[in-house]
C-alpha atoms as a PDB file:
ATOM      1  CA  UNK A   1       4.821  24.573 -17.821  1.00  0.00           C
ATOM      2  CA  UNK A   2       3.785  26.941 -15.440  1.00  0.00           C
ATOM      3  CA  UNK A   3       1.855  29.957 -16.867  1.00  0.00           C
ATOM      4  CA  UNK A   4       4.069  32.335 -16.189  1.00  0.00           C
ATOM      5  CA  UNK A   5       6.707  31.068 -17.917  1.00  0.00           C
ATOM      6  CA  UNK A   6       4.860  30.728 -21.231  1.00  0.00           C
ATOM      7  CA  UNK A   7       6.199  33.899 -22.824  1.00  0.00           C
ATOM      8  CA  UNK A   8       9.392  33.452 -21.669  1.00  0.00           C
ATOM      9  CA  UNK A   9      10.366  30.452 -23.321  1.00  0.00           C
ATOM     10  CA  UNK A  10       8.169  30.464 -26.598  1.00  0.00           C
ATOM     11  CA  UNK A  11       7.202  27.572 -28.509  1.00  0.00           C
ATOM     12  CA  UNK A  12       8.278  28.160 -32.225  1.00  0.00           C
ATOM     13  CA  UNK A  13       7.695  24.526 -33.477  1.00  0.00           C
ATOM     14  CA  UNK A  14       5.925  21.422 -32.611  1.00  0.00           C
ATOM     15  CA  UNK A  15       5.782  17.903 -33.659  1.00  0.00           C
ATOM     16  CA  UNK A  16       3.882  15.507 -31.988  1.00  0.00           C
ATOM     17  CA  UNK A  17       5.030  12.030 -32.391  1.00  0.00           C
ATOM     18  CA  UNK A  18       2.625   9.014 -31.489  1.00  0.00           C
ATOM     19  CA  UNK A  19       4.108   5.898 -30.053  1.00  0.00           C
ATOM     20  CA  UNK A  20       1.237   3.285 -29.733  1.00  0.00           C
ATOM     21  CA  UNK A  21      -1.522   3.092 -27.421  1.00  0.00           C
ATOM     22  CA  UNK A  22       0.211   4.647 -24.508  1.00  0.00           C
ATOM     23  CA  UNK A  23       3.116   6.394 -24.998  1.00  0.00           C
ATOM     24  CA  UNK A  24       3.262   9.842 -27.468  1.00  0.00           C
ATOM     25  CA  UNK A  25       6.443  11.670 -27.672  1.00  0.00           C
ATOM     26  CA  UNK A  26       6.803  15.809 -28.228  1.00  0.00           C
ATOM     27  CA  UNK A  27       8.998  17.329 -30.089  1.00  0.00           C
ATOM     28  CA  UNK A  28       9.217  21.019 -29.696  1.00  0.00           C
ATOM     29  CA  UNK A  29      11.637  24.171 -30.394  1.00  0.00           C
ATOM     30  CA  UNK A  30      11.472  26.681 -27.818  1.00  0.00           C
ATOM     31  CA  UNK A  31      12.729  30.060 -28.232  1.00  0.00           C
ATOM     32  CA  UNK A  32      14.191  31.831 -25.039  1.00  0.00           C
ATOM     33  CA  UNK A  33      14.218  35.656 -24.312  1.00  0.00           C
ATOM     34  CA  UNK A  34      17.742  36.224 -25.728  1.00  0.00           C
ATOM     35  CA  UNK A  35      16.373  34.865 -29.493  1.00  0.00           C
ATOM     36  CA  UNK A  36      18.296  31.705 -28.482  1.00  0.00           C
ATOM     37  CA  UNK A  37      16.770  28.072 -29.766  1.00  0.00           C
ATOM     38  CA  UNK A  38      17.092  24.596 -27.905  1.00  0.00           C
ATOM     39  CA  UNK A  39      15.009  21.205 -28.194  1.00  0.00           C
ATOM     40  CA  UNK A  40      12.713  19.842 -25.731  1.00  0.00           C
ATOM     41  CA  UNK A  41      11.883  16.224 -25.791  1.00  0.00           C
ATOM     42  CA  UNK A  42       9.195  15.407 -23.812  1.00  0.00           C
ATOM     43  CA  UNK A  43       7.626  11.311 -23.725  1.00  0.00           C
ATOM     44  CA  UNK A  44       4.586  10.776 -21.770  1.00  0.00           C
ATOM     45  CA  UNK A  45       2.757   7.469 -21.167  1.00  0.00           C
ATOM     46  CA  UNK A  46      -0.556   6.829 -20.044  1.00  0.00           C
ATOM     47  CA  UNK A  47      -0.578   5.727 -16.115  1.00  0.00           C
ATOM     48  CA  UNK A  48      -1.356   2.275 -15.898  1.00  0.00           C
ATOM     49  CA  UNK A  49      -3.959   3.135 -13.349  1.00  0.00           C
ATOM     50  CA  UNK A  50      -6.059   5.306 -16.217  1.00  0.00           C
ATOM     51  CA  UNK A  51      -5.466   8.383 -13.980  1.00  0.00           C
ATOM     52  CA  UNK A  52      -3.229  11.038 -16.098  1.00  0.00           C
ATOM     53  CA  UNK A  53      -0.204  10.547 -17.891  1.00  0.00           C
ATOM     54  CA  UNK A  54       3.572  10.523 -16.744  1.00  0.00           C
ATOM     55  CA  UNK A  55       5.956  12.885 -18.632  1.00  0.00           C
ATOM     56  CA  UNK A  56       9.956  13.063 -18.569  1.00  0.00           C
ATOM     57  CA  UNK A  57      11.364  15.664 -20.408  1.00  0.00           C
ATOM     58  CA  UNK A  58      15.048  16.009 -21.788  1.00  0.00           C
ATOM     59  CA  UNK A  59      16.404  19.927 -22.934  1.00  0.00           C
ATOM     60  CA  UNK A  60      18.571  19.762 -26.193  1.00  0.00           C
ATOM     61  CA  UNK A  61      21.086  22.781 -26.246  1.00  0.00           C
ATOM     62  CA  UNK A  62      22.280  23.839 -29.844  1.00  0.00           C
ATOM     63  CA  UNK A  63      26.310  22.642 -29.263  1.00  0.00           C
ATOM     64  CA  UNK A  64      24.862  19.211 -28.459  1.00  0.00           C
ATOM     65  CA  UNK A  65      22.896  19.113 -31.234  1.00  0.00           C
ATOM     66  CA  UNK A  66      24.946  17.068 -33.832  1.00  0.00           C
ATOM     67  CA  UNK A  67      26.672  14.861 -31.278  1.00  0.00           C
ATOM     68  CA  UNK A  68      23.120  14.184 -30.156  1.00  0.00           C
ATOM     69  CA  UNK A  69      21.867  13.784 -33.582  1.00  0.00           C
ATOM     70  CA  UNK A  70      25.380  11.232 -34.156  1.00  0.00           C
ATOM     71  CA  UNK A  71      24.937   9.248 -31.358  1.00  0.00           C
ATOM     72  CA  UNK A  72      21.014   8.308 -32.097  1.00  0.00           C
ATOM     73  CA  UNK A  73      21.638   8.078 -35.608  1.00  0.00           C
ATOM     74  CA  UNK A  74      24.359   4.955 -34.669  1.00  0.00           C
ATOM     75  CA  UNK A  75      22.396   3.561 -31.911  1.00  0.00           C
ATOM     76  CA  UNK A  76      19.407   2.935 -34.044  1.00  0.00           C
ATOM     77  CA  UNK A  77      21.577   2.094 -37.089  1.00  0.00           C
ATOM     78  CA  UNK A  78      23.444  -0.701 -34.682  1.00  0.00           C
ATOM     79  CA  UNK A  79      20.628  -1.752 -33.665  1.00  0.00           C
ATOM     80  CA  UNK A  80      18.704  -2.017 -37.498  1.00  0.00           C
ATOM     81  CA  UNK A  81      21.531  -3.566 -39.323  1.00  0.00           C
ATOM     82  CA  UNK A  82      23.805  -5.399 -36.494  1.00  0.00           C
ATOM     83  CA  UNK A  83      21.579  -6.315 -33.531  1.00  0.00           C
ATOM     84  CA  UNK A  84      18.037  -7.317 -35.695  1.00  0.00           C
ATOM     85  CA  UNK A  85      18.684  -6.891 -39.173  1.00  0.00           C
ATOM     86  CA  UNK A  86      15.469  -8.866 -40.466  1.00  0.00           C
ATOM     87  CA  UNK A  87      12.867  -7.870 -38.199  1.00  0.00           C
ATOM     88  CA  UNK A  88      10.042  -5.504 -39.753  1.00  0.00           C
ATOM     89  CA  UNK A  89      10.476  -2.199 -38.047  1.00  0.00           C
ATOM     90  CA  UNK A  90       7.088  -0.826 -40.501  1.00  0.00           C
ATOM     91  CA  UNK A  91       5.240  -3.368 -38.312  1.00  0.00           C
ATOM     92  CA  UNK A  92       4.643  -1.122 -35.461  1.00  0.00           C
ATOM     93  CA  UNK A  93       3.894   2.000 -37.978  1.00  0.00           C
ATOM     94  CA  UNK A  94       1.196  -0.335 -39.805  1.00  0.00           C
ATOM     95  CA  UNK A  95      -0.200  -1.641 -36.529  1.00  0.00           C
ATOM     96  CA  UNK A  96      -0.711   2.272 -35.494  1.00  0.00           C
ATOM     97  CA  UNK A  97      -2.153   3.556 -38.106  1.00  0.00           C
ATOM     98  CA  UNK A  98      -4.881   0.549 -38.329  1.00  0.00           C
ATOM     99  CA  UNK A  99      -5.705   1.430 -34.257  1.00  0.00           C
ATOM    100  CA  UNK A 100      -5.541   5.059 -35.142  1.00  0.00           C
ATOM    101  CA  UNK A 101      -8.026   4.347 -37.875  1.00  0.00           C
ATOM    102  CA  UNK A 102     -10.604   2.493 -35.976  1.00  0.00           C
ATOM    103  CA  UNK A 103     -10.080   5.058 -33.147  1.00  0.00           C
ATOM    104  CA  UNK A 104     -10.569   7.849 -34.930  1.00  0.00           C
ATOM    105  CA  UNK A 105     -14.416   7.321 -35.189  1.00  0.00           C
ATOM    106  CA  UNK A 106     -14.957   6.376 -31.771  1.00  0.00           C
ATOM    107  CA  UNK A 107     -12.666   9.287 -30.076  1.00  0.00           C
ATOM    108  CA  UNK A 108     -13.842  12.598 -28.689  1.00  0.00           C
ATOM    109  CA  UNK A 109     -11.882  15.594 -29.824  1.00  0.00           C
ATOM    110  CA  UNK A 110     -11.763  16.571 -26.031  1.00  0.00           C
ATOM    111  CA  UNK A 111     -11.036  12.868 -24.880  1.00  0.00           C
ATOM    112  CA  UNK A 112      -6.569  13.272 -25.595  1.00  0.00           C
ATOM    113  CA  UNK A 113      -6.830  17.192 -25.198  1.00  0.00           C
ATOM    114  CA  UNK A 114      -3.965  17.275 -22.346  1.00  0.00           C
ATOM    115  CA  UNK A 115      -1.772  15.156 -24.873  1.00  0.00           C
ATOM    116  CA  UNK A 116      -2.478  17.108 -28.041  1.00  0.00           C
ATOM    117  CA  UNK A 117      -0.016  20.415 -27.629  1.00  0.00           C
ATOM    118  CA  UNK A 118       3.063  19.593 -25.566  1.00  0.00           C
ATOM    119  CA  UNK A 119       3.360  24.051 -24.878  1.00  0.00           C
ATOM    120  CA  UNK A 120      -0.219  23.511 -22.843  1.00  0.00           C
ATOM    121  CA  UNK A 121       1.077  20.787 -20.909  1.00  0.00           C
ATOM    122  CA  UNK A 122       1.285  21.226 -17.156  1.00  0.00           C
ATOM    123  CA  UNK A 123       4.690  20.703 -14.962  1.00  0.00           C
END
C-alpha cells in the first residue's frame, strides 16, 4: 500500500494466517474515512525463484459479507463431507506446526519481516 494511503484506509484488525512453507494468507479489516468497514484478503506465495513474494488481494464489502461467508462455508463443507470425506484435513495443521517448530530456532526475526504485517506490505 502506498504510503500515502495508510491513513486513509486504516487497519483496525489483523490476522495472519500461515499456509505451509510458501504461501501465508492476511486477513485484515480496514476502516475507510467515512467510519465504513470492509475485508481485505490478501495470499502471497514465495516466488519460486527465492526473489520476493507474489500477492493477490480480494476486497470484501459488508453486503457481501454473508453470501461470501455462505458460499465458502458450502464449498468447503462439499468438499469435507461429499468430495473426500475420510481424508485427514489436521494433517496439514500437524505437518505445520512440526516445520514451524524446527524453524523457529533457526529463523531470524528480520528473515519473514515483509510477510509479518499485511498493513506494511508494499503494492
Amino acid at each position: 500500500m502506498e504510503k500515502g494511503n495508510s491513513s486513509r484506509f486504516e487497519s483496525v484488525f489483523s490476522e495472519r494466517v500461515r499456509a505451509g512453507r510458501r504461501r501465508t494468507y492476511f486477513i485484515d479489516v480496514r476502516q475507510t474515512r467515512g467510519e465504513d468497514y470492509y475485508i481485505t484478503i490478501t495470499e502471497s506465495t514465495r516466488r519460486s525463484d527465492g526473489d520476493g513474494y507474489n500477492r493477490h488481494k480480494i476486497f470484501l464489502y459488508k453486503e457481501d459479507f454473508n453470501r461470501f461467508q455462505e458460499g465458502l462455508d458450502q464449498a468447503i463443507s462439499h468438499i469435507k463431507t461429499d468430495l473426500l470425506p475420510d481424508y485427514d484435513y489436521e494433517e496439514f495443521d500437524r505437518k505445520n506446526a512440526e516445520w514451524e517448530a524446527a524453524n523457529l530456532e533457526n529463523e531470524d526475526d528480520d528473515t519473514n519481516s515483509d510477510i509479518t504485517d499485511a498493513t506494511d506490505m508494499e503494492w
